[in-house]
PDB file of N, CA and C in Angstrom:
ATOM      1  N   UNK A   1     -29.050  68.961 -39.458  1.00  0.00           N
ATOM      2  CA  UNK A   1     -29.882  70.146 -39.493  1.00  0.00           C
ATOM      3  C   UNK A   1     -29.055  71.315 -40.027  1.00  0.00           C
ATOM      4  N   UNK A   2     -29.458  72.143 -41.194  1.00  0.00           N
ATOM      5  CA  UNK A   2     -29.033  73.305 -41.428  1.00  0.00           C
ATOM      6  C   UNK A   2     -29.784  74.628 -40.707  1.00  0.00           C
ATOM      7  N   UNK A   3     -28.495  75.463 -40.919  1.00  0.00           N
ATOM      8  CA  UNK A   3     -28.946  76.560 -40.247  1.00  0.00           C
ATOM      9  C   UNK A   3     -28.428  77.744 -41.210  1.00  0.00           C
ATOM     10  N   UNK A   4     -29.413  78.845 -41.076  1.00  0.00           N
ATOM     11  CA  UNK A   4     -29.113  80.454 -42.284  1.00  0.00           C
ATOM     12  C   UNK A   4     -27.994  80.946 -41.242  1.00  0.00           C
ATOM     13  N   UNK A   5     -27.043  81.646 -42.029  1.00  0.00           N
ATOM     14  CA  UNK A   5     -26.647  82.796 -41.360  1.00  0.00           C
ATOM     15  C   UNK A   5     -26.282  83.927 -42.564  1.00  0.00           C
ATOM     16  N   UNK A   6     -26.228  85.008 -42.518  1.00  0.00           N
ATOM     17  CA  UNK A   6     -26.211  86.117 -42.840  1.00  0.00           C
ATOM     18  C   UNK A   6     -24.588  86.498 -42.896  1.00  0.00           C
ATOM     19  N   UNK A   7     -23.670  86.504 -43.858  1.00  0.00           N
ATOM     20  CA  UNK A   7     -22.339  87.060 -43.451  1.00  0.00           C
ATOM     21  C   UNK A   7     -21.995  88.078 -44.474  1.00  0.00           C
ATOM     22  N   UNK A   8     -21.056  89.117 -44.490  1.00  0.00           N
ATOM     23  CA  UNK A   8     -20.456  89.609 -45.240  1.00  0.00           C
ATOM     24  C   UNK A   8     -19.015  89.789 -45.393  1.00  0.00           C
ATOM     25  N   UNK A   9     -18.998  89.096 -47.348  1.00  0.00           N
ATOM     26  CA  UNK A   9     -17.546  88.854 -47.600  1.00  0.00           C
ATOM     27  C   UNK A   9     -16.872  89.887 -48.477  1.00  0.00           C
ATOM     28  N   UNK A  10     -15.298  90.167 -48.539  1.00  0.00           N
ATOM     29  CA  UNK A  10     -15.361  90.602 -49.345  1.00  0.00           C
ATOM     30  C   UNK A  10     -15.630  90.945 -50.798  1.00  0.00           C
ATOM     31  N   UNK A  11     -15.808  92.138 -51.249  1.00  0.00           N
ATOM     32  CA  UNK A  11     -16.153  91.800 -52.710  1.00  0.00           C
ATOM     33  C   UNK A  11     -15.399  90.611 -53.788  1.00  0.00           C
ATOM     34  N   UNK A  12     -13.978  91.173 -53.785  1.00  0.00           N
ATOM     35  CA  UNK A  12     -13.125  89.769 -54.427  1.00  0.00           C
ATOM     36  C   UNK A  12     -13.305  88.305 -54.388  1.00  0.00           C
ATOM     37  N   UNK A  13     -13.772  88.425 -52.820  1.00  0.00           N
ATOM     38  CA  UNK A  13     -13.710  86.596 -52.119  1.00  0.00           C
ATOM     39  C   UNK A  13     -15.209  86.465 -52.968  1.00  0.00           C
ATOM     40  N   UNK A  14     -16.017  87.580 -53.003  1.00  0.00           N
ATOM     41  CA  UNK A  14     -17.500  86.989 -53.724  1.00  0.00           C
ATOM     42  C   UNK A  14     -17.155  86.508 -55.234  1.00  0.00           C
ATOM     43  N   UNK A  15     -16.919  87.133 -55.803  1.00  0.00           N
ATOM     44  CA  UNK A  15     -16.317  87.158 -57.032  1.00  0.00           C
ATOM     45  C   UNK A  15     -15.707  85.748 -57.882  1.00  0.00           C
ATOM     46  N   UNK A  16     -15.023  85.391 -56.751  1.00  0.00           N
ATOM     47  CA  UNK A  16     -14.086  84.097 -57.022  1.00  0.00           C
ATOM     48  C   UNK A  16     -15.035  83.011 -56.677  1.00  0.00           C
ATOM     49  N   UNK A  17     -15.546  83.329 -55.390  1.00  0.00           N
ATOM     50  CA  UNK A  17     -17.037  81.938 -54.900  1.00  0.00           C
ATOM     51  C   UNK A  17     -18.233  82.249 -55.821  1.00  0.00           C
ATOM     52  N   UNK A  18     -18.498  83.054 -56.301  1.00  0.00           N
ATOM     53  CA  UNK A  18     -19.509  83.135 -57.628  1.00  0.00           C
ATOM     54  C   UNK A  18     -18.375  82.341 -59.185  1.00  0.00           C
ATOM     55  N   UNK A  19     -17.624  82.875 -59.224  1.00  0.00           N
ATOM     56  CA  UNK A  19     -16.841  81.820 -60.384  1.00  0.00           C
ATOM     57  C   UNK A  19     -16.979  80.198 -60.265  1.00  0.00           C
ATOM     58  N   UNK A  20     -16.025  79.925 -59.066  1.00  0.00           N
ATOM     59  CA  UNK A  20     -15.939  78.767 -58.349  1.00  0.00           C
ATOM     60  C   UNK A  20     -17.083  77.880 -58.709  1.00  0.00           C
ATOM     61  N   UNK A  21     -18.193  78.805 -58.233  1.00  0.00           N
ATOM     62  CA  UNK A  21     -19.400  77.847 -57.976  1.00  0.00           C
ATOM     63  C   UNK A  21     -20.174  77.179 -59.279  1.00  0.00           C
ATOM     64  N   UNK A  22     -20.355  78.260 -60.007  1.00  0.00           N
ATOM     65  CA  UNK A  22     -20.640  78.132 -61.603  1.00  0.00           C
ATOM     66  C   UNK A  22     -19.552  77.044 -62.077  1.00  0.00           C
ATOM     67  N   UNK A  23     -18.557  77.434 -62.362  1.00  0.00           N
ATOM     68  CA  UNK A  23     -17.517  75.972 -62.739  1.00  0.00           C
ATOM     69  C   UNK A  23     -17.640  74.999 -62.424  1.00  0.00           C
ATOM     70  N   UNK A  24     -17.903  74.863 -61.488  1.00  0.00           N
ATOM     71  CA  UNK A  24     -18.063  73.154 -60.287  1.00  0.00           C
ATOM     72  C   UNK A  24     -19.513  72.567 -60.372  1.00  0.00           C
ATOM     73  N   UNK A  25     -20.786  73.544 -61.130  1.00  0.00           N
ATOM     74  CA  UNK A  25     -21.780  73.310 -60.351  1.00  0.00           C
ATOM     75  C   UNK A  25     -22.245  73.466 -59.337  1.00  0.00           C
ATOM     76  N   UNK A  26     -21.794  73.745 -58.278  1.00  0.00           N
ATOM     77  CA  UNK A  26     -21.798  73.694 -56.714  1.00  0.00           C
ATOM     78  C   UNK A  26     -23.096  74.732 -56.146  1.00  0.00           C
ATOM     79  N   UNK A  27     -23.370  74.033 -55.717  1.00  0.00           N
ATOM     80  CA  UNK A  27     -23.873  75.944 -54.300  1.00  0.00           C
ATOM     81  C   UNK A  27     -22.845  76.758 -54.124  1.00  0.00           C
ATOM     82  N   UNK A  28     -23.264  77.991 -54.090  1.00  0.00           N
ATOM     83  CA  UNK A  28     -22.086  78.745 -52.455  1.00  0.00           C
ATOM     84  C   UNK A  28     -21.671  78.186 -51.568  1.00  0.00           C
ATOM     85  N   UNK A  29     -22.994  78.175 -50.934  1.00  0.00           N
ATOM     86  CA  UNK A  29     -23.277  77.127 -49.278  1.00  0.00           C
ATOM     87  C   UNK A  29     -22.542  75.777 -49.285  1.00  0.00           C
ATOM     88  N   UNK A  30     -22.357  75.273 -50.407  1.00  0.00           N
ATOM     89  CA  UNK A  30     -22.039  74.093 -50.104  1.00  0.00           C
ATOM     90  C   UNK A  30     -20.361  74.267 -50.248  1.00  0.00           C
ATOM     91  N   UNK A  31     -19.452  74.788 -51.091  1.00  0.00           N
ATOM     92  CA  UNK A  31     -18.278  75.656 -50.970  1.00  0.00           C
ATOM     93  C   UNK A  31     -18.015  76.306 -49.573  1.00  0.00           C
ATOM     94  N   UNK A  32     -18.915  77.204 -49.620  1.00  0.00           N
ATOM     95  CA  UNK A  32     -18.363  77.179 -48.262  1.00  0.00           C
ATOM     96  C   UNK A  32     -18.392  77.035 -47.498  1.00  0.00           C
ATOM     97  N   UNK A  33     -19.227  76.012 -46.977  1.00  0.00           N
ATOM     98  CA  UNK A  33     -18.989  74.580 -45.731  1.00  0.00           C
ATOM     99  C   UNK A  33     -17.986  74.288 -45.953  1.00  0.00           C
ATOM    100  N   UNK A  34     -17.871  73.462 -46.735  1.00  0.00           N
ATOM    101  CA  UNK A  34     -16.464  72.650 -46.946  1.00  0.00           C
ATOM    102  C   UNK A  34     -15.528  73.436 -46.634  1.00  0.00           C
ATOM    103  N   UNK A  35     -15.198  74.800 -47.126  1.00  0.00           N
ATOM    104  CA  UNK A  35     -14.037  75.737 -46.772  1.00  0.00           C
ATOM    105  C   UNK A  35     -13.904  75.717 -45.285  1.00  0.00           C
ATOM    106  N   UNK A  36     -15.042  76.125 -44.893  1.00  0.00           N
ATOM    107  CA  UNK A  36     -14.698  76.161 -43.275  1.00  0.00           C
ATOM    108  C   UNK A  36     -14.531  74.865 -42.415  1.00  0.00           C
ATOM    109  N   UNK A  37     -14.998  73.685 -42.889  1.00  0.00           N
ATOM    110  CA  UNK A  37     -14.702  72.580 -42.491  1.00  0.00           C
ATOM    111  C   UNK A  37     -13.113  72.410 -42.663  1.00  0.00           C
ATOM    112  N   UNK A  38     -12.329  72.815 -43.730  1.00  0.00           N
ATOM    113  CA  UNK A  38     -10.781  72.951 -43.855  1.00  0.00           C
ATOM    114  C   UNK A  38     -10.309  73.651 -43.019  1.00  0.00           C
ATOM    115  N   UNK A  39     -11.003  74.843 -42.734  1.00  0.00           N
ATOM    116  CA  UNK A  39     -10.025  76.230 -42.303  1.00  0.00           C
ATOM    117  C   UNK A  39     -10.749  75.697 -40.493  1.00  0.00           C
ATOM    118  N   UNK A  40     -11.464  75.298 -39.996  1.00  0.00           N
ATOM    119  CA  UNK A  40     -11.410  74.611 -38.721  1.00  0.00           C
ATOM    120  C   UNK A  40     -10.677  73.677 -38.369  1.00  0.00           C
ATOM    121  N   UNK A  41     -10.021  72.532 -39.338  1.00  0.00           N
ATOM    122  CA  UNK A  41      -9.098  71.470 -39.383  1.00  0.00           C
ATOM    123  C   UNK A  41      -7.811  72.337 -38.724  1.00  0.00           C
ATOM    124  N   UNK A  42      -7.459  73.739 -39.610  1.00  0.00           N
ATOM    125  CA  UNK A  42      -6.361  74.280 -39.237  1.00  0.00           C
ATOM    126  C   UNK A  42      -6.102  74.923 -38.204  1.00  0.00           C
ATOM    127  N   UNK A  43      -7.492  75.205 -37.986  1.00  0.00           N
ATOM    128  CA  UNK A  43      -7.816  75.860 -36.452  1.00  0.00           C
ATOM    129  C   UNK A  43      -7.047  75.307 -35.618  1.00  0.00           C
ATOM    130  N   UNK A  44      -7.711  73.825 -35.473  1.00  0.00           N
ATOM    131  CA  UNK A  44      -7.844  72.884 -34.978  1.00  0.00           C
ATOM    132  C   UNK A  44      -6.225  72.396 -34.416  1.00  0.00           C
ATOM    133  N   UNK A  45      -5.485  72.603 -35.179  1.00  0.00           N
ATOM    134  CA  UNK A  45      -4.022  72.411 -35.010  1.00  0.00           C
ATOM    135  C   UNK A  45      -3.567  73.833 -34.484  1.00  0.00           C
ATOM    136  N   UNK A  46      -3.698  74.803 -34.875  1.00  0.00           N
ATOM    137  CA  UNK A  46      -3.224  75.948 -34.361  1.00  0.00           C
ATOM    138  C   UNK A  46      -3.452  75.837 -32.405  1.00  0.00           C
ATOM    139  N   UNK A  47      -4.942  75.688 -32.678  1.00  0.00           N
ATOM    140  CA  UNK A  47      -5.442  75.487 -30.898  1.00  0.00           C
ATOM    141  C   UNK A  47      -4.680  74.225 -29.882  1.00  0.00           C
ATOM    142  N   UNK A  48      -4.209  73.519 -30.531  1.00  0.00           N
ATOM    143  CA  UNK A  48      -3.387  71.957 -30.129  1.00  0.00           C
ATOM    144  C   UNK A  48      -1.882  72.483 -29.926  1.00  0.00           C
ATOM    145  N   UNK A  49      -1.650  73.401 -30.643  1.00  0.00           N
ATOM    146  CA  UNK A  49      -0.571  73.844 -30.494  1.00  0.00           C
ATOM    147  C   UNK A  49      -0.010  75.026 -29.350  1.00  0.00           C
ATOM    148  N   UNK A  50      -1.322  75.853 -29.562  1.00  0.00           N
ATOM    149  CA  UNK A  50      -1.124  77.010 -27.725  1.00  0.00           C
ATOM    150  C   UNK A  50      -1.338  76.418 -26.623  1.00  0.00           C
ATOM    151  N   UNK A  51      -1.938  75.326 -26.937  1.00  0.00           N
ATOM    152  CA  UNK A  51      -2.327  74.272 -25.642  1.00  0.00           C
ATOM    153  C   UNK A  51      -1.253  73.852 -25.190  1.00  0.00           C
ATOM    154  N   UNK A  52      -0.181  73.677 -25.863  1.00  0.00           N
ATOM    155  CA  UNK A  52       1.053  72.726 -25.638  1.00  0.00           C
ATOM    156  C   UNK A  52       1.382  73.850 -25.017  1.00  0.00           C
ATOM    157  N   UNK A  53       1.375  74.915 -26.051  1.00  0.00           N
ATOM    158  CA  UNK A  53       2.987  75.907 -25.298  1.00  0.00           C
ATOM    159  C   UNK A  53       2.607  76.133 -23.812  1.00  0.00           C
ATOM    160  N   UNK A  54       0.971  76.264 -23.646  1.00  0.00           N
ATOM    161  CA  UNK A  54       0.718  76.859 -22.667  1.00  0.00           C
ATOM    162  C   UNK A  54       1.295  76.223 -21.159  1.00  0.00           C
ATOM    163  N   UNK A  55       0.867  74.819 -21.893  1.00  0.00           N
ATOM    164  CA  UNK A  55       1.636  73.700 -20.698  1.00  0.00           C
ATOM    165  C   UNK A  55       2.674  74.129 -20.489  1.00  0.00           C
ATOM    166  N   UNK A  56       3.808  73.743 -21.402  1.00  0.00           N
ATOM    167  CA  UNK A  56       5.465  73.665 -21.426  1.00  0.00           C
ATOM    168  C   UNK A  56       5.651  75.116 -20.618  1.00  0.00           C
ATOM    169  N   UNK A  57       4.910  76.359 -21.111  1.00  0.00           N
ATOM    170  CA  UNK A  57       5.058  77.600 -20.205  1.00  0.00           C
ATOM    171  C   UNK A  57       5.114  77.567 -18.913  1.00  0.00           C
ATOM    172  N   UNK A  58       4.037  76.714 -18.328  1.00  0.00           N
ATOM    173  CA  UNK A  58       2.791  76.776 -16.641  1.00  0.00           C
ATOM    174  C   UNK A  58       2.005  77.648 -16.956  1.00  0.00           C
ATOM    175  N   UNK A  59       1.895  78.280 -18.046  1.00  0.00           N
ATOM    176  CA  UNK A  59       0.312  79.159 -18.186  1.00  0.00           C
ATOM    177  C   UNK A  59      -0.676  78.407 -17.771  1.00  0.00           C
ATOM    178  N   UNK A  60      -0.693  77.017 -18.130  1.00  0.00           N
ATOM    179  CA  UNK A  60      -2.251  76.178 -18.187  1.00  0.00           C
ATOM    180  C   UNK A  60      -1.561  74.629 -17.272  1.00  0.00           C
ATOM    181  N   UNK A  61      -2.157  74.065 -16.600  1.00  0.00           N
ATOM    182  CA  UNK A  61      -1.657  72.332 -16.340  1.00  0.00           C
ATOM    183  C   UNK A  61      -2.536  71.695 -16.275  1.00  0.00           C
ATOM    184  N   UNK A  62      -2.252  70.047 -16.579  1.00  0.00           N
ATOM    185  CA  UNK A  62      -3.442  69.288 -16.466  1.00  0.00           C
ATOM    186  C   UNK A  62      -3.679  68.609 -15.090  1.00  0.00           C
ATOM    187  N   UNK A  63      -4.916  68.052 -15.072  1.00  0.00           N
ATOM    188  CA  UNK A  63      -5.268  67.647 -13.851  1.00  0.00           C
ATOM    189  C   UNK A  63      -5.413  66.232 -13.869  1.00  0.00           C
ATOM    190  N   UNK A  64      -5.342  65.843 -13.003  1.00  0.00           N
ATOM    191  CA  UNK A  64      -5.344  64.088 -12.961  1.00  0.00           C
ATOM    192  C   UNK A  64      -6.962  63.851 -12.840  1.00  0.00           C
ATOM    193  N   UNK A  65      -7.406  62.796 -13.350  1.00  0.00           N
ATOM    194  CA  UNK A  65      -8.569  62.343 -13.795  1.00  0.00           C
ATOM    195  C   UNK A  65      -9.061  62.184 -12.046  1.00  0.00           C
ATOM    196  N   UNK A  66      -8.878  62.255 -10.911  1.00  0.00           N
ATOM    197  CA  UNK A  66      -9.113  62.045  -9.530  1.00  0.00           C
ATOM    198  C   UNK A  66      -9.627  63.130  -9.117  1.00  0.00           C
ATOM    199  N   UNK A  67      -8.917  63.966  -9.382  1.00  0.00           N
ATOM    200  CA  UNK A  67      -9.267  65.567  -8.988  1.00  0.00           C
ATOM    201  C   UNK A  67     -10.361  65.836  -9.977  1.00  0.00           C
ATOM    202  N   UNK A  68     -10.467  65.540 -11.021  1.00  0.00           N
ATOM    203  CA  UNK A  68     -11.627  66.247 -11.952  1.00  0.00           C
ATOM    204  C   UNK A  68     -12.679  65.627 -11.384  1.00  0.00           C
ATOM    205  N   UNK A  69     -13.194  63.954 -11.728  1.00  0.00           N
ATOM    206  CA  UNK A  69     -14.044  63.368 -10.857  1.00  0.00           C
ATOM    207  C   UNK A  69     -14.676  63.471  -9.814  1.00  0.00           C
ATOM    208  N   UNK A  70     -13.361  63.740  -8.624  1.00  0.00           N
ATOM    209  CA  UNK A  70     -13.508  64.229  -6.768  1.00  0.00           C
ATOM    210  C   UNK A  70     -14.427  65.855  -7.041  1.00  0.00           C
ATOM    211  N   UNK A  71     -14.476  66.472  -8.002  1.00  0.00           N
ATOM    212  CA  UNK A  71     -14.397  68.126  -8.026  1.00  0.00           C
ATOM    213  C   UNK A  71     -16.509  68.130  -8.751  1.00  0.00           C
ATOM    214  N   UNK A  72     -16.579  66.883  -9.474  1.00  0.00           N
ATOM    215  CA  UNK A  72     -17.534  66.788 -10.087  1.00  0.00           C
ATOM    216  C   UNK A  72     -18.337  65.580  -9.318  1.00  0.00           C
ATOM    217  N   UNK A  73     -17.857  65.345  -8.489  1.00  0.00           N
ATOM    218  CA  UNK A  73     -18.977  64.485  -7.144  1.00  0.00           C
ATOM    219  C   UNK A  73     -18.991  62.841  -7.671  1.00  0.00           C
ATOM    220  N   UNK A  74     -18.204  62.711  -8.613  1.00  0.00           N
ATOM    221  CA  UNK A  74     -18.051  60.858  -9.186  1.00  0.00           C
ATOM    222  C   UNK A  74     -17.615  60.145  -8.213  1.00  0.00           C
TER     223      UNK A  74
END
């Protein structure tokens, strides 16, 4: 299922995704899905990564699968 959203980019970034798109054929939309499907990948590692520190810190700890279960009535 797709969904609209409404964003505003900069002028330059338009500029280059109006080039882009014409060259390739492409949509916008479909450019920039894919972009953000990349730039979430990186997310994606960035977030894997504060997770760790947070551990190695004691900011954050994990819980044993007993306690989560016992806490959620399993």
């Amino acid at each position: 299922m797709q969904v609209r959203h409404n964003i505003t980019i900069d002028q330059d970034v338009s500029k280059e995704l109006e080039s882009v798109a014409r060259e390739l054929g492409e949509k916008k939309s479909s450019i920039i899905e894919k972009a953000l499907e990349v730039y979430f990948d990186l997310l994606d590692l960035k977030l894997a990564k504060k997770r760790l520190k947070d551990l190695e810190s004691g900011r954050d700890r994990l819980l044993d699968p007993e306690e989560v279960w016992k806490k959620l009535g399993i």
